[in-house]
PDB file of N, CA and C in Angstrom:
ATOM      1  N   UNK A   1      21.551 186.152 141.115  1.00  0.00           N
ATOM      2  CA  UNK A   1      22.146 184.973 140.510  1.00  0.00           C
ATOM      3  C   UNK A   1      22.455 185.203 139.037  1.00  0.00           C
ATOM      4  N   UNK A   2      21.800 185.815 138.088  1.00  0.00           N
ATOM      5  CA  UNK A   2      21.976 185.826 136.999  1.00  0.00           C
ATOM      6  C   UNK A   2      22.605 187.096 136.610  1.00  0.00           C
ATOM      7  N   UNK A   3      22.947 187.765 137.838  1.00  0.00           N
ATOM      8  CA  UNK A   3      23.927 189.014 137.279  1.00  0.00           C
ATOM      9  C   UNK A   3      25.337 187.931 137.609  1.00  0.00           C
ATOM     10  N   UNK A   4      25.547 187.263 138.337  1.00  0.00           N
ATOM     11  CA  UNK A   4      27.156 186.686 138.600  1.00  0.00           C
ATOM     12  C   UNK A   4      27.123 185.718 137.150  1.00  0.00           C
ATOM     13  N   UNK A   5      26.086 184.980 136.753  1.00  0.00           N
ATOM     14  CA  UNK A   5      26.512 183.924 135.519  1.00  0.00           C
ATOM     15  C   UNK A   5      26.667 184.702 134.344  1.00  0.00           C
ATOM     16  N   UNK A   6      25.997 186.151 134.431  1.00  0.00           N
ATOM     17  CA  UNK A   6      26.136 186.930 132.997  1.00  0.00           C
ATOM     18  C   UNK A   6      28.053 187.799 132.989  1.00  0.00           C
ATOM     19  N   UNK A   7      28.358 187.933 134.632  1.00  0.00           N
ATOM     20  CA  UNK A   7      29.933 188.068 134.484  1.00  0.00           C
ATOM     21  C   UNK A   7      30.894 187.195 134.211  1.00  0.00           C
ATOM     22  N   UNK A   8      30.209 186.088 135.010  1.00  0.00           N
ATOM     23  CA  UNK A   8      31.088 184.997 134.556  1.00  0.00           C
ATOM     24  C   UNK A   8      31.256 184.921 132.787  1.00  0.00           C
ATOM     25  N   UNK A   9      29.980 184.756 132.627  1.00  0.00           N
ATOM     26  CA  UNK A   9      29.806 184.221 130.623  1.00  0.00           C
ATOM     27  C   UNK A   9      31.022 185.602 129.855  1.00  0.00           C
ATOM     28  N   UNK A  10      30.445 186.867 130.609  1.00  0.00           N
ATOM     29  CA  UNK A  10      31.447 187.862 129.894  1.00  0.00           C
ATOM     30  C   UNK A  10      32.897 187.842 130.093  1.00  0.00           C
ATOM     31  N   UNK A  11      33.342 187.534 131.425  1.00  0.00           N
ATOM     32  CA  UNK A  11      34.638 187.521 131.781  1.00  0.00           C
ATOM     33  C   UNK A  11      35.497 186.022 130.598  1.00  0.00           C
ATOM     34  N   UNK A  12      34.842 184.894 130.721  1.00  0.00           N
ATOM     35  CA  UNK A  12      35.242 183.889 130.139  1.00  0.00           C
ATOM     36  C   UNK A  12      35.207 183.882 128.758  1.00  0.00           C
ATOM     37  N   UNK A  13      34.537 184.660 128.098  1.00  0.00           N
ATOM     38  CA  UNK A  13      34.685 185.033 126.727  1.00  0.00           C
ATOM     39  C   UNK A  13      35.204 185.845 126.252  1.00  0.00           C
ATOM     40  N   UNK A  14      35.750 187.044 127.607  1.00  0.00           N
ATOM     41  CA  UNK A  14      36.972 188.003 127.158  1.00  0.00           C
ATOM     42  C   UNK A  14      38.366 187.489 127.051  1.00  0.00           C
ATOM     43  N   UNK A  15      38.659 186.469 128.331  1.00  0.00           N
ATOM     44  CA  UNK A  15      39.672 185.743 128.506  1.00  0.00           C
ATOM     45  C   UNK A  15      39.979 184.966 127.241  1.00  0.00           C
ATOM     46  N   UNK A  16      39.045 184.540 126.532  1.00  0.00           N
ATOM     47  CA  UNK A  16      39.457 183.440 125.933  1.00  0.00           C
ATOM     48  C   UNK A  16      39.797 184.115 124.880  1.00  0.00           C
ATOM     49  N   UNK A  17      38.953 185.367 124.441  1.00  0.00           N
ATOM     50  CA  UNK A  17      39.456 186.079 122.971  1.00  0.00           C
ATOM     51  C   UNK A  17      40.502 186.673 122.962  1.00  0.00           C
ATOM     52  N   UNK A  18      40.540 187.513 124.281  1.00  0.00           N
ATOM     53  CA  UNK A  18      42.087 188.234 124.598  1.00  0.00           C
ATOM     54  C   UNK A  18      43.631 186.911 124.307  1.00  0.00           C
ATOM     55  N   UNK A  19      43.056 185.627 124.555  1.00  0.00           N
ATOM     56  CA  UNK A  19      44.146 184.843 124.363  1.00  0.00           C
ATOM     57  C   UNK A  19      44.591 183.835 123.050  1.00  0.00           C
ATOM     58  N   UNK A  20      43.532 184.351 122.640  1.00  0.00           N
ATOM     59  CA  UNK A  20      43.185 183.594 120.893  1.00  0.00           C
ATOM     60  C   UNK A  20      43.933 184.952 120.206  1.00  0.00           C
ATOM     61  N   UNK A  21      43.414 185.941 119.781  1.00  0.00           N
ATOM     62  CA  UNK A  21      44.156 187.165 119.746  1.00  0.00           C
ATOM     63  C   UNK A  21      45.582 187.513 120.331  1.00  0.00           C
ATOM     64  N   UNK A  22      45.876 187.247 121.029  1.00  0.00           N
ATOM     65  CA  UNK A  22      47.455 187.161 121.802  1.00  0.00           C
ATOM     66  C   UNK A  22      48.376 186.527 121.121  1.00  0.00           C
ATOM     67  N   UNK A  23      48.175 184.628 121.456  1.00  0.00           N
ATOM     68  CA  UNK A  23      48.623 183.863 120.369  1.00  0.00           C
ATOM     69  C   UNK A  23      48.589 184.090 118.958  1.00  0.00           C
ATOM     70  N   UNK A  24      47.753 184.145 118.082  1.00  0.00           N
ATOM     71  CA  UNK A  24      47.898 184.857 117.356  1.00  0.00           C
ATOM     72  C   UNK A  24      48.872 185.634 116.324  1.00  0.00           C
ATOM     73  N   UNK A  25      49.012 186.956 117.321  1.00  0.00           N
ATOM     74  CA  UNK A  25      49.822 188.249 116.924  1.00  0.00           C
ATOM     75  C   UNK A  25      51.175 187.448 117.684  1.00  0.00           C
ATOM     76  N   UNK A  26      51.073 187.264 118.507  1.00  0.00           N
ATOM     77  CA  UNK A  26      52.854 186.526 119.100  1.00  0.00           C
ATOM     78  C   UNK A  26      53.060 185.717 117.860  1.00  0.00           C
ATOM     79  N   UNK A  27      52.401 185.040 117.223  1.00  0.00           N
ATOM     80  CA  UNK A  27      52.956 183.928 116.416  1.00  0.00           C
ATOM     81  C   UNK A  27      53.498 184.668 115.037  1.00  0.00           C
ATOM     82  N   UNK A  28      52.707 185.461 114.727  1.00  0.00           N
ATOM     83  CA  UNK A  28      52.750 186.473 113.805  1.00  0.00           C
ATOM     84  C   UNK A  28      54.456 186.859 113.887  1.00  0.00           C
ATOM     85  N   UNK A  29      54.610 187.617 115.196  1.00  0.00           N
ATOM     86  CA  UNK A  29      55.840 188.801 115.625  1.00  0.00           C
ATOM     87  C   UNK A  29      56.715 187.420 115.866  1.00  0.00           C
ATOM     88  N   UNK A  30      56.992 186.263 116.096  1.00  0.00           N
ATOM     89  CA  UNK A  30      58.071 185.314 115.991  1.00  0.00           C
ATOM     90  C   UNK A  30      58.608 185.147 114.773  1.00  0.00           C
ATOM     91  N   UNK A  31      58.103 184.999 114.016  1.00  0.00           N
ATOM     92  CA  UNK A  31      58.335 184.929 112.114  1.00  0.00           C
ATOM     93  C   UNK A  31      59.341 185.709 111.746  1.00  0.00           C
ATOM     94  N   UNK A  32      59.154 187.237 112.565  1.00  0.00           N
ATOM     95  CA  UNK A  32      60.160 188.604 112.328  1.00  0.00           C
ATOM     96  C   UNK A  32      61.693 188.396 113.277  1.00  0.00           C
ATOM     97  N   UNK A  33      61.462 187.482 114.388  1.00  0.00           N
ATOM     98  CA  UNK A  33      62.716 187.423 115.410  1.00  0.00           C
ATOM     99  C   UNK A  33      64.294 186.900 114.758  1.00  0.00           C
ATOM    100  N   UNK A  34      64.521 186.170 113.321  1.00  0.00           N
ATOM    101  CA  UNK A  34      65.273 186.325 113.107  1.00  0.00           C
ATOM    102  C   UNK A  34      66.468 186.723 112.250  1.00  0.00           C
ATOM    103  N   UNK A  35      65.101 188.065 111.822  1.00  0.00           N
ATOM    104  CA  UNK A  35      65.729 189.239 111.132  1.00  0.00           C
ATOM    105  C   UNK A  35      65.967 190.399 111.499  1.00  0.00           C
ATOM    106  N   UNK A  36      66.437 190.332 113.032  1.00  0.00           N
ATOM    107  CA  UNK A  36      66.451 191.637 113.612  1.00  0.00           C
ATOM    108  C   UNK A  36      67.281 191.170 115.315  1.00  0.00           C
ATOM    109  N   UNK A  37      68.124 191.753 115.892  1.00  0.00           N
ATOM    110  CA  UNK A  37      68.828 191.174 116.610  1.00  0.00           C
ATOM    111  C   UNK A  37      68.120 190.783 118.048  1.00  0.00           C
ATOM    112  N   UNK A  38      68.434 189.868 118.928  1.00  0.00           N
ATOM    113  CA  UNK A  38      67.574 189.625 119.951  1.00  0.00           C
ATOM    114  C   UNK A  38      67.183 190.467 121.123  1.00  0.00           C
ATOM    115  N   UNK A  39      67.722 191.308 121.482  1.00  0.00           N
ATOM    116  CA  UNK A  39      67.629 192.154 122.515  1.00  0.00           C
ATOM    117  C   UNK A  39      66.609 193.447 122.165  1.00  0.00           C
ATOM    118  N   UNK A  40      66.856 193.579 120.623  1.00  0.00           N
ATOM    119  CA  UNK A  40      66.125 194.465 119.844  1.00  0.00           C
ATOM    120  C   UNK A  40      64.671 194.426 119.418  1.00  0.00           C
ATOM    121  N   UNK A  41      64.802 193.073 119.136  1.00  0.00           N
ATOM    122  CA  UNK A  41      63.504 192.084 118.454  1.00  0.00           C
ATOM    123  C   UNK A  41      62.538 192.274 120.079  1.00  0.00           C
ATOM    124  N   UNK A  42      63.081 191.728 121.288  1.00  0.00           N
ATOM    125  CA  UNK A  42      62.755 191.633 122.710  1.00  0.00           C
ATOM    126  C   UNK A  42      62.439 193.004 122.858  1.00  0.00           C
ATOM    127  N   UNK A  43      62.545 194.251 123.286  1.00  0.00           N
ATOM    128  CA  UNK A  43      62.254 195.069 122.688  1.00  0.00           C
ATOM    129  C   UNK A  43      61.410 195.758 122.406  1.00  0.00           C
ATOM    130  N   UNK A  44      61.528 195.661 120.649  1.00  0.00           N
ATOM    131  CA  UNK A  44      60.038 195.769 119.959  1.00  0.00           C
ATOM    132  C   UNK A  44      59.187 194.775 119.924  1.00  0.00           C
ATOM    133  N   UNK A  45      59.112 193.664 120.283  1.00  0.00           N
ATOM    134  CA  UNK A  45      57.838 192.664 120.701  1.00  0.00           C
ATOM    135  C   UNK A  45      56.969 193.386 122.277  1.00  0.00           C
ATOM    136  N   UNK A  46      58.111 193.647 123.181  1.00  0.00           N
ATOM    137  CA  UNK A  46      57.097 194.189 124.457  1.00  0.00           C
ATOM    138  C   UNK A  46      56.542 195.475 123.691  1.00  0.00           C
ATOM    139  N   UNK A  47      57.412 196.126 123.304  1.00  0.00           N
ATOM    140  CA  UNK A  47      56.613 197.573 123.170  1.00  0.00           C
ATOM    141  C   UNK A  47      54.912 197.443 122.047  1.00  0.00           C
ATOM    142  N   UNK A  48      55.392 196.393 121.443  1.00  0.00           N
ATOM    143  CA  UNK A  48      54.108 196.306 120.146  1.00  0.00           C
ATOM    144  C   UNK A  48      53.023 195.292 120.973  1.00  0.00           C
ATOM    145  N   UNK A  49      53.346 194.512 121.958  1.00  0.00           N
ATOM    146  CA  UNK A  49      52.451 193.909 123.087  1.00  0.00           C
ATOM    147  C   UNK A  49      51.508 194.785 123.226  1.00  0.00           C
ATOM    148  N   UNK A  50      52.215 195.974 124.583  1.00  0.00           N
ATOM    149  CA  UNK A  50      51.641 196.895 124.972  1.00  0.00           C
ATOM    150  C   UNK A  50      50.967 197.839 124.289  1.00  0.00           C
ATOM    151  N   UNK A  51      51.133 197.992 123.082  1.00  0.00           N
ATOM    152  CA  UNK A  51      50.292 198.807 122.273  1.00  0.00           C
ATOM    153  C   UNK A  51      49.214 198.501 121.826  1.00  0.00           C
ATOM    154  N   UNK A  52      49.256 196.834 121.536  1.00  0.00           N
ATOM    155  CA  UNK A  52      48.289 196.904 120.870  1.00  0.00           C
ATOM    156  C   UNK A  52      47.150 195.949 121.829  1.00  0.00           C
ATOM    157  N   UNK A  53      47.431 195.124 122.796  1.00  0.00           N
ATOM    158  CA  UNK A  53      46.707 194.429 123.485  1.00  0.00           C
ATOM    159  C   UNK A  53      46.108 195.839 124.996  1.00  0.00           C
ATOM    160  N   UNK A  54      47.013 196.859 125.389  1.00  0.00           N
ATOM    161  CA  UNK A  54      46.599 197.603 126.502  1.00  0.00           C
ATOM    162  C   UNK A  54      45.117 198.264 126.111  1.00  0.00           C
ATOM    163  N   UNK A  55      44.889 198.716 124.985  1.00  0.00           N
ATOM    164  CA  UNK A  55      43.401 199.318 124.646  1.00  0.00           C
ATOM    165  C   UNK A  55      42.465 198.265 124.098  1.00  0.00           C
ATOM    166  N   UNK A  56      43.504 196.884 123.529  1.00  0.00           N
ATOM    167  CA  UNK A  56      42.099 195.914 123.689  1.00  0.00           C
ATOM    168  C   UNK A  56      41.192 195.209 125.121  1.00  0.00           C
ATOM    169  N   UNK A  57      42.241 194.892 125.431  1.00  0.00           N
ATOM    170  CA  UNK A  57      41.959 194.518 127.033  1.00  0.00           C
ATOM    171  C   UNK A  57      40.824 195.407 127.533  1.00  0.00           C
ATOM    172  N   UNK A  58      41.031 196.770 127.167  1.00  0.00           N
ATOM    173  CA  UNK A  58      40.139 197.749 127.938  1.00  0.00           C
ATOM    174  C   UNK A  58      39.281 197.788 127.168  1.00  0.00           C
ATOM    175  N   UNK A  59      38.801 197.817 125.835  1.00  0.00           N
ATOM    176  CA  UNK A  59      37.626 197.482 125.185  1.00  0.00           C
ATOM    177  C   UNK A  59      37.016 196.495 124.969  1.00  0.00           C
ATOM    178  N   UNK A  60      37.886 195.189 125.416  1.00  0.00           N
ATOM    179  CA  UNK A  60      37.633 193.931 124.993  1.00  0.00           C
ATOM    180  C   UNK A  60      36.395 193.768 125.710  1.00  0.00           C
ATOM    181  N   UNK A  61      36.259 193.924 127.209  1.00  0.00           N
ATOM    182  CA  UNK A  61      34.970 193.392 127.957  1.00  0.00           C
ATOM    183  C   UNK A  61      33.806 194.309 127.498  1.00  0.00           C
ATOM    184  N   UNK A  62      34.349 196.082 127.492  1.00  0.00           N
ATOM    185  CA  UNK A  62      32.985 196.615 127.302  1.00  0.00           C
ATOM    186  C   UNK A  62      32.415 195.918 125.530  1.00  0.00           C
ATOM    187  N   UNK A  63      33.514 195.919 124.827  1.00  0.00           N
ATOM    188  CA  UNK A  63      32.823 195.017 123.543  1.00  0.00           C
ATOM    189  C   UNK A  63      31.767 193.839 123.334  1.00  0.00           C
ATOM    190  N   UNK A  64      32.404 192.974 124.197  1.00  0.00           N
ATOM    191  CA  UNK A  64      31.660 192.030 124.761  1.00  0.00           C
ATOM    192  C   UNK A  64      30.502 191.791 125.447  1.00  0.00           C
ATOM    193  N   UNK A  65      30.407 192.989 126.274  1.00  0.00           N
ATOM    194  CA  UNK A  65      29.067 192.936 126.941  1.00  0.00           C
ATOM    195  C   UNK A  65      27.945 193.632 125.877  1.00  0.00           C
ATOM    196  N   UNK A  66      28.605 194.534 125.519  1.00  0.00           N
ATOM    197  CA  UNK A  66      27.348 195.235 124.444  1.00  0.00           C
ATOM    198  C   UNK A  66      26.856 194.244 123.653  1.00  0.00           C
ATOM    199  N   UNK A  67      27.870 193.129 122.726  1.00  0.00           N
ATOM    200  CA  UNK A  67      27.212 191.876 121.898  1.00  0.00           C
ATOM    201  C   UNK A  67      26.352 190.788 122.878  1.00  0.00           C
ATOM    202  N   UNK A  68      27.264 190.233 124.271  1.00  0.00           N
ATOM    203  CA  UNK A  68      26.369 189.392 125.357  1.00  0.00           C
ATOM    204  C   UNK A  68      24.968 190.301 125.228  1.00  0.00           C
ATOM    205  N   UNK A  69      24.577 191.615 125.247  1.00  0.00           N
ATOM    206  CA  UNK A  69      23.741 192.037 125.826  1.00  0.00           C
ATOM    207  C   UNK A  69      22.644 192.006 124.190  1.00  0.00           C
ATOM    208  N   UNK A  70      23.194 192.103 123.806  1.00  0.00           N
ATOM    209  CA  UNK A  70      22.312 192.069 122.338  1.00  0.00           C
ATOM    210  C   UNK A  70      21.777 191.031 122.180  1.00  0.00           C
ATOM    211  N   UNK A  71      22.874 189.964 121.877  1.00  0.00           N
ATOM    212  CA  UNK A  71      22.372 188.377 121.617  1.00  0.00           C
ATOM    213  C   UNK A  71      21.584 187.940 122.968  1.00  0.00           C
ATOM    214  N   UNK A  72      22.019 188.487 124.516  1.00  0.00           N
ATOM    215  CA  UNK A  72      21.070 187.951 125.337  1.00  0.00           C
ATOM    216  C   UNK A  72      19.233 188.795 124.913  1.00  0.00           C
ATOM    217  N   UNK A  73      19.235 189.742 124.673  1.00  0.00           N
ATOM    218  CA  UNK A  73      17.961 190.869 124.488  1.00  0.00           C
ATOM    219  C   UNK A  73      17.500 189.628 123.080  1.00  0.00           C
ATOM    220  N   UNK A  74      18.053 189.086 122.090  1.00  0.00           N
ATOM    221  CA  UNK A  74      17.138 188.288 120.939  1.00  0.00           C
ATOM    222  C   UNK A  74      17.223 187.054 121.782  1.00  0.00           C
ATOM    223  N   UNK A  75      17.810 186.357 122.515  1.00  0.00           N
ATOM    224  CA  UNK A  75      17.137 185.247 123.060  1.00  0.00           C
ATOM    225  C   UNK A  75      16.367 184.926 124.152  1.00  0.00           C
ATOM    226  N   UNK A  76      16.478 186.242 125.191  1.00  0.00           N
ATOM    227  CA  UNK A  76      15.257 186.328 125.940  1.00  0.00           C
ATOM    228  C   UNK A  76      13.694 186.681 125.146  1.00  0.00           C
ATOM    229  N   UNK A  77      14.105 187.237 123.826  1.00  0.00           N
ATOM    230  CA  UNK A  77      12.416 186.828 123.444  1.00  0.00           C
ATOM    231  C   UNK A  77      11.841 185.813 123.035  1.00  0.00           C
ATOM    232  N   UNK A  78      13.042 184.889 122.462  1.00  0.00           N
ATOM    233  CA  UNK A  78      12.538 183.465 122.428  1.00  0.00           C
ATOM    234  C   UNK A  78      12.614 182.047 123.486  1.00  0.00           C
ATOM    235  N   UNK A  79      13.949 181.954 124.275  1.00  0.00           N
ATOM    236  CA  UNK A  79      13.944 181.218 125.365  1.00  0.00           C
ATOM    237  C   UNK A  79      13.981 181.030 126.457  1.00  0.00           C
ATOM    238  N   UNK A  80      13.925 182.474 126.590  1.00  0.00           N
ATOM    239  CA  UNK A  80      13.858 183.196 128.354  1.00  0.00           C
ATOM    240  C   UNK A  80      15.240 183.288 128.396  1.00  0.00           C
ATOM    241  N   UNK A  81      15.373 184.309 129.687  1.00  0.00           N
ATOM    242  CA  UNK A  81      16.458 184.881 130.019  1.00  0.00           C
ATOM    243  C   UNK A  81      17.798 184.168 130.546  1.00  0.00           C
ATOM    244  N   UNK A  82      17.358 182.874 131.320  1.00  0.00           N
ATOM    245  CA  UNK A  82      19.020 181.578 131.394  1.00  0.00           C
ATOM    246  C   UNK A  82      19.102 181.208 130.383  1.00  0.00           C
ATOM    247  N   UNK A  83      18.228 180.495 129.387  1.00  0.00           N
ATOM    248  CA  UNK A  83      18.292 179.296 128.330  1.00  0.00           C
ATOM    249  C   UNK A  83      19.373 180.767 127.393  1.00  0.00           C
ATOM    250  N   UNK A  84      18.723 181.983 127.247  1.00  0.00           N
ATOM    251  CA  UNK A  84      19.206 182.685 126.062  1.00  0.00           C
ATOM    252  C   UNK A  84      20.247 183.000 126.512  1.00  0.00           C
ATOM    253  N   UNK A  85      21.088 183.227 127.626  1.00  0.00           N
ATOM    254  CA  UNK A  85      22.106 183.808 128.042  1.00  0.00           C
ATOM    255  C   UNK A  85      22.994 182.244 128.064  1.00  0.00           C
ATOM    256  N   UNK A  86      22.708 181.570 128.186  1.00  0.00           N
ATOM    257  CA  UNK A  86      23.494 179.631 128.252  1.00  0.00           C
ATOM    258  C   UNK A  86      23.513 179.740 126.747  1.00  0.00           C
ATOM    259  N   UNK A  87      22.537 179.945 126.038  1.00  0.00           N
ATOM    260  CA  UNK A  87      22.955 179.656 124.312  1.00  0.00           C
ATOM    261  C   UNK A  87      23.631 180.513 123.880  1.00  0.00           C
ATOM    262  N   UNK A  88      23.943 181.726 124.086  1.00  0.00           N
ATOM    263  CA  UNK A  88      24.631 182.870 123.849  1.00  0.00           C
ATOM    264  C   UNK A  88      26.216 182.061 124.392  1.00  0.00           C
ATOM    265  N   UNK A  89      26.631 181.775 125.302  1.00  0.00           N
ATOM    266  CA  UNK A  89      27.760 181.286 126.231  1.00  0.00           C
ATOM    267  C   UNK A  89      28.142 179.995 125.236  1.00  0.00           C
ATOM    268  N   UNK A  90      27.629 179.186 125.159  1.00  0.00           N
ATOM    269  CA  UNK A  90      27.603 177.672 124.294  1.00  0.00           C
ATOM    270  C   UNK A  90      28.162 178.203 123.148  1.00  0.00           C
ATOM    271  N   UNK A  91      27.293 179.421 122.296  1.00  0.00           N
ATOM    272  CA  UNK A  91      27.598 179.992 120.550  1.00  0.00           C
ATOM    273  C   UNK A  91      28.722 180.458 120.975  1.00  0.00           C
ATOM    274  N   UNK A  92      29.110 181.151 121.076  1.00  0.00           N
ATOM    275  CA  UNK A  92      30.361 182.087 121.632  1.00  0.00           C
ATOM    276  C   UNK A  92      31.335 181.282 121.899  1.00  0.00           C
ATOM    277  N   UNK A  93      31.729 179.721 122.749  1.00  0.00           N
ATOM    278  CA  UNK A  93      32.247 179.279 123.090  1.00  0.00           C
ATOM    279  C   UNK A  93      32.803 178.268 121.959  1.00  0.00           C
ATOM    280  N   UNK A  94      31.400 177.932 121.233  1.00  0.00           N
ATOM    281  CA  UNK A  94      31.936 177.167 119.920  1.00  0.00           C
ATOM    282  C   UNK A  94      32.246 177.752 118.676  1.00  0.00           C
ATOM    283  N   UNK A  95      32.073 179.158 118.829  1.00  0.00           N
ATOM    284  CA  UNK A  95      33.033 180.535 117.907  1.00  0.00           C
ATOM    285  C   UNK A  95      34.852 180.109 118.409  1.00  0.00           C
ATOM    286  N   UNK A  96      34.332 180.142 119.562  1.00  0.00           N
ATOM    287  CA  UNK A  96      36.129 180.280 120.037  1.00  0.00           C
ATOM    288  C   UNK A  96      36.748 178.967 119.604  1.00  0.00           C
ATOM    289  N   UNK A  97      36.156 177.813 119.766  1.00  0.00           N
ATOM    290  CA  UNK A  97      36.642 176.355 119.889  1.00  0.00           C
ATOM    291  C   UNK A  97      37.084 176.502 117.877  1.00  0.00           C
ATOM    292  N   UNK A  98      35.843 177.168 117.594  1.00  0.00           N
ATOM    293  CA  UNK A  98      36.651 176.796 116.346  1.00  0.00           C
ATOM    294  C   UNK A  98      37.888 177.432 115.864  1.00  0.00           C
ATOM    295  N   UNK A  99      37.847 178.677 115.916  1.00  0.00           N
ATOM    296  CA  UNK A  99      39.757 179.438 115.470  1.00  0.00           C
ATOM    297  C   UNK A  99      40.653 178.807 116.648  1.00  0.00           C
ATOM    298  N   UNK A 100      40.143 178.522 117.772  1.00  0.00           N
ATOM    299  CA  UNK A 100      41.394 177.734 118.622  1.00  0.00           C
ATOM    300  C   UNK A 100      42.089 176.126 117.919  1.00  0.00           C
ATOM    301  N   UNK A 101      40.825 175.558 117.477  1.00  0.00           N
ATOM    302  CA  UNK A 101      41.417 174.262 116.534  1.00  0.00           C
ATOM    303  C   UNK A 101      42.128 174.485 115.825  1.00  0.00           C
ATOM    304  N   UNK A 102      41.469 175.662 114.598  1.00  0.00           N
ATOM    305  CA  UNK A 102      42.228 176.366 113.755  1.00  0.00           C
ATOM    306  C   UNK A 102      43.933 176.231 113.608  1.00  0.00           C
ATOM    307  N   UNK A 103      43.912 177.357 114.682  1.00  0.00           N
ATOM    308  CA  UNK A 103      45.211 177.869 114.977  1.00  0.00           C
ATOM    309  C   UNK A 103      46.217 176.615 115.738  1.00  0.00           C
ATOM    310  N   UNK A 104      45.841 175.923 116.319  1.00  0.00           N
ATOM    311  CA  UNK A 104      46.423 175.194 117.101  1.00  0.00           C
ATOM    312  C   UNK A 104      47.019 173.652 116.255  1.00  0.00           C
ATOM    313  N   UNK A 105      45.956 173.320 115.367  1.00  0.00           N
ATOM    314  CA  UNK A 105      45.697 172.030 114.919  1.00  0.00           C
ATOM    315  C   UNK A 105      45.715 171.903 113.360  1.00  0.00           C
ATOM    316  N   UNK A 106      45.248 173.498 113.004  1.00  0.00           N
ATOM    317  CA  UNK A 106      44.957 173.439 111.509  1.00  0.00           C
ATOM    318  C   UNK A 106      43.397 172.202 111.154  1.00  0.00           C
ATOM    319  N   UNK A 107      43.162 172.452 111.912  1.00  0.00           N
ATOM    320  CA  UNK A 107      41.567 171.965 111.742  1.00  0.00           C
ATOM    321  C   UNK A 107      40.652 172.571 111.609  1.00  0.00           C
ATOM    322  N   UNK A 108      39.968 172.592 110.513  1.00  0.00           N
ATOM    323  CA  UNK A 108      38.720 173.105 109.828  1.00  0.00           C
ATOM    324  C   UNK A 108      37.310 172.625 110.679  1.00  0.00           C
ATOM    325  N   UNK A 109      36.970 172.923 111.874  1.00  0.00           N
ATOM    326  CA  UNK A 109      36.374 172.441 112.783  1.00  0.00           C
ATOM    327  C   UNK A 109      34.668 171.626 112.152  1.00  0.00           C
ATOM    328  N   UNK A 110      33.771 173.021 111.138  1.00  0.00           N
ATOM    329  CA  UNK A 110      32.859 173.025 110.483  1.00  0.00           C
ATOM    330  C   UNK A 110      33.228 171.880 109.402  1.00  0.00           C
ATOM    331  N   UNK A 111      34.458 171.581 108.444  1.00  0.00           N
ATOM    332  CA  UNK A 111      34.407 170.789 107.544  1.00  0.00           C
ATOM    333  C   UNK A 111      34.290 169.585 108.137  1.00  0.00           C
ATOM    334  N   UNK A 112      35.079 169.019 109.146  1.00  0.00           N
ATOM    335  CA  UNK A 112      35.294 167.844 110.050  1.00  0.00           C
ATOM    336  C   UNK A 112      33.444 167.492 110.374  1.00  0.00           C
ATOM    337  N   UNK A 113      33.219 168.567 111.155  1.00  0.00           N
ATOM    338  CA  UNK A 113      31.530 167.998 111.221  1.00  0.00           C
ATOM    339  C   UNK A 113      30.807 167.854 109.748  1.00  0.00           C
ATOM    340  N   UNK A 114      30.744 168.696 109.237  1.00  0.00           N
ATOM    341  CA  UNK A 114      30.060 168.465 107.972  1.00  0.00           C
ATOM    342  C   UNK A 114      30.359 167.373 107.040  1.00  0.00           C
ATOM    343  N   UNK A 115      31.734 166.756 106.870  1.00  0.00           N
ATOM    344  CA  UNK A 115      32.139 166.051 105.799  1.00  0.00           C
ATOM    345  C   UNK A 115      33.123 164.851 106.324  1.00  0.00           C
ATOM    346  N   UNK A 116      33.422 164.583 107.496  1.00  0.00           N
ATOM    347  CA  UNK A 116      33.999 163.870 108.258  1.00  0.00           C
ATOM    348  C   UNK A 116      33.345 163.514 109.612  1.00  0.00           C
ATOM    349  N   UNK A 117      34.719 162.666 109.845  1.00  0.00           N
ATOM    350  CA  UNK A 117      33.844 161.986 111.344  1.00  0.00           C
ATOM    351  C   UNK A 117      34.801 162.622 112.683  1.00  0.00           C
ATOM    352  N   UNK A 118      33.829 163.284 113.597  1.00  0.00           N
ATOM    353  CA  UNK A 118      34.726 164.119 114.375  1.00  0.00           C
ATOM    354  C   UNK A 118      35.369 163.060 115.710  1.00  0.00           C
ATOM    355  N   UNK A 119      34.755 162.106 115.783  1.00  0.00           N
ATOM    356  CA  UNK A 119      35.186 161.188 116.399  1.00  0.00           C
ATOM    357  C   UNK A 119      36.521 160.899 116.623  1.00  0.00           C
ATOM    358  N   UNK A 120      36.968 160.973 115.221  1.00  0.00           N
ATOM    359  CA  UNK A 120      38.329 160.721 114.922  1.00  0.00           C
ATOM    360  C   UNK A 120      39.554 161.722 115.423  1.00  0.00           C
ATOM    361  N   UNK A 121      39.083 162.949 115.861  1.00  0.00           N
ATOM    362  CA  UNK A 121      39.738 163.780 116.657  1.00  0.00           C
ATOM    363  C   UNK A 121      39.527 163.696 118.122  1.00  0.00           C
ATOM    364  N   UNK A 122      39.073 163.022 118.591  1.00  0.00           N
ATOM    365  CA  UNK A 122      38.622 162.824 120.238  1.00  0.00           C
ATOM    366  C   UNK A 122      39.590 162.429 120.290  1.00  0.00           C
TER     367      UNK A 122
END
């Protein structure tokens, strides 16, 4: 059981970075599309895709598991092995939630809690 929730936690935190990272660099390489002609621009956007996302993809999970496996190894000494692998999944998840606001919303996720009322974004 806890080898399928520790793939799941890894698979869902590769997915989500591989696509935070994606967006991203696409948003980045749109900025350049209309200084360079379209077929051309089309192009060099696939080819700079493939370059630079094909060896993340393939490092992305083993990356991931080595940190899952770290942060799970310091919270199995304090909350046992689900609770630390669920808080590991939760941290990680509210790593992601925040550059996804970020990027998406221009929301300072940490200032909103700290100095505002987050309510007001529900």
């Amino acid at each position: 059981m806890y080898r399928y929730f520790f793939r799941f936690v890894v698979m869902t935190l590769t997915i989500l970075t591989a696509n935070l990272l994606t967006n991203a660099i696409s948003g980045y390489m749109i900025t350049y599309k209309n200084h360079i002609s379209p077929i051309r621009f089309t192009l060099i956007a696939m080819a700079i895709t493939v370059v630079v996302f094909y060896p993340l993809f393939v490092k992305m999970e083993e990356w991931l598991k080595i940190i899952s496996a770290r942060m799970i190894r310091s919270g199995n000494s304090l909350v046992g092995k689900y609770l630390g692998l669920s808080f590991t999944f939760f941290g990680g998840l509210l790593v992601l939630f925040y550059f996804y606001a970020k990027m998406w919303y221009h929301i300072d996720f940490v200032q909103v809690l700290l100095h505002g009322y987050p309510g007001g974004y529900l």
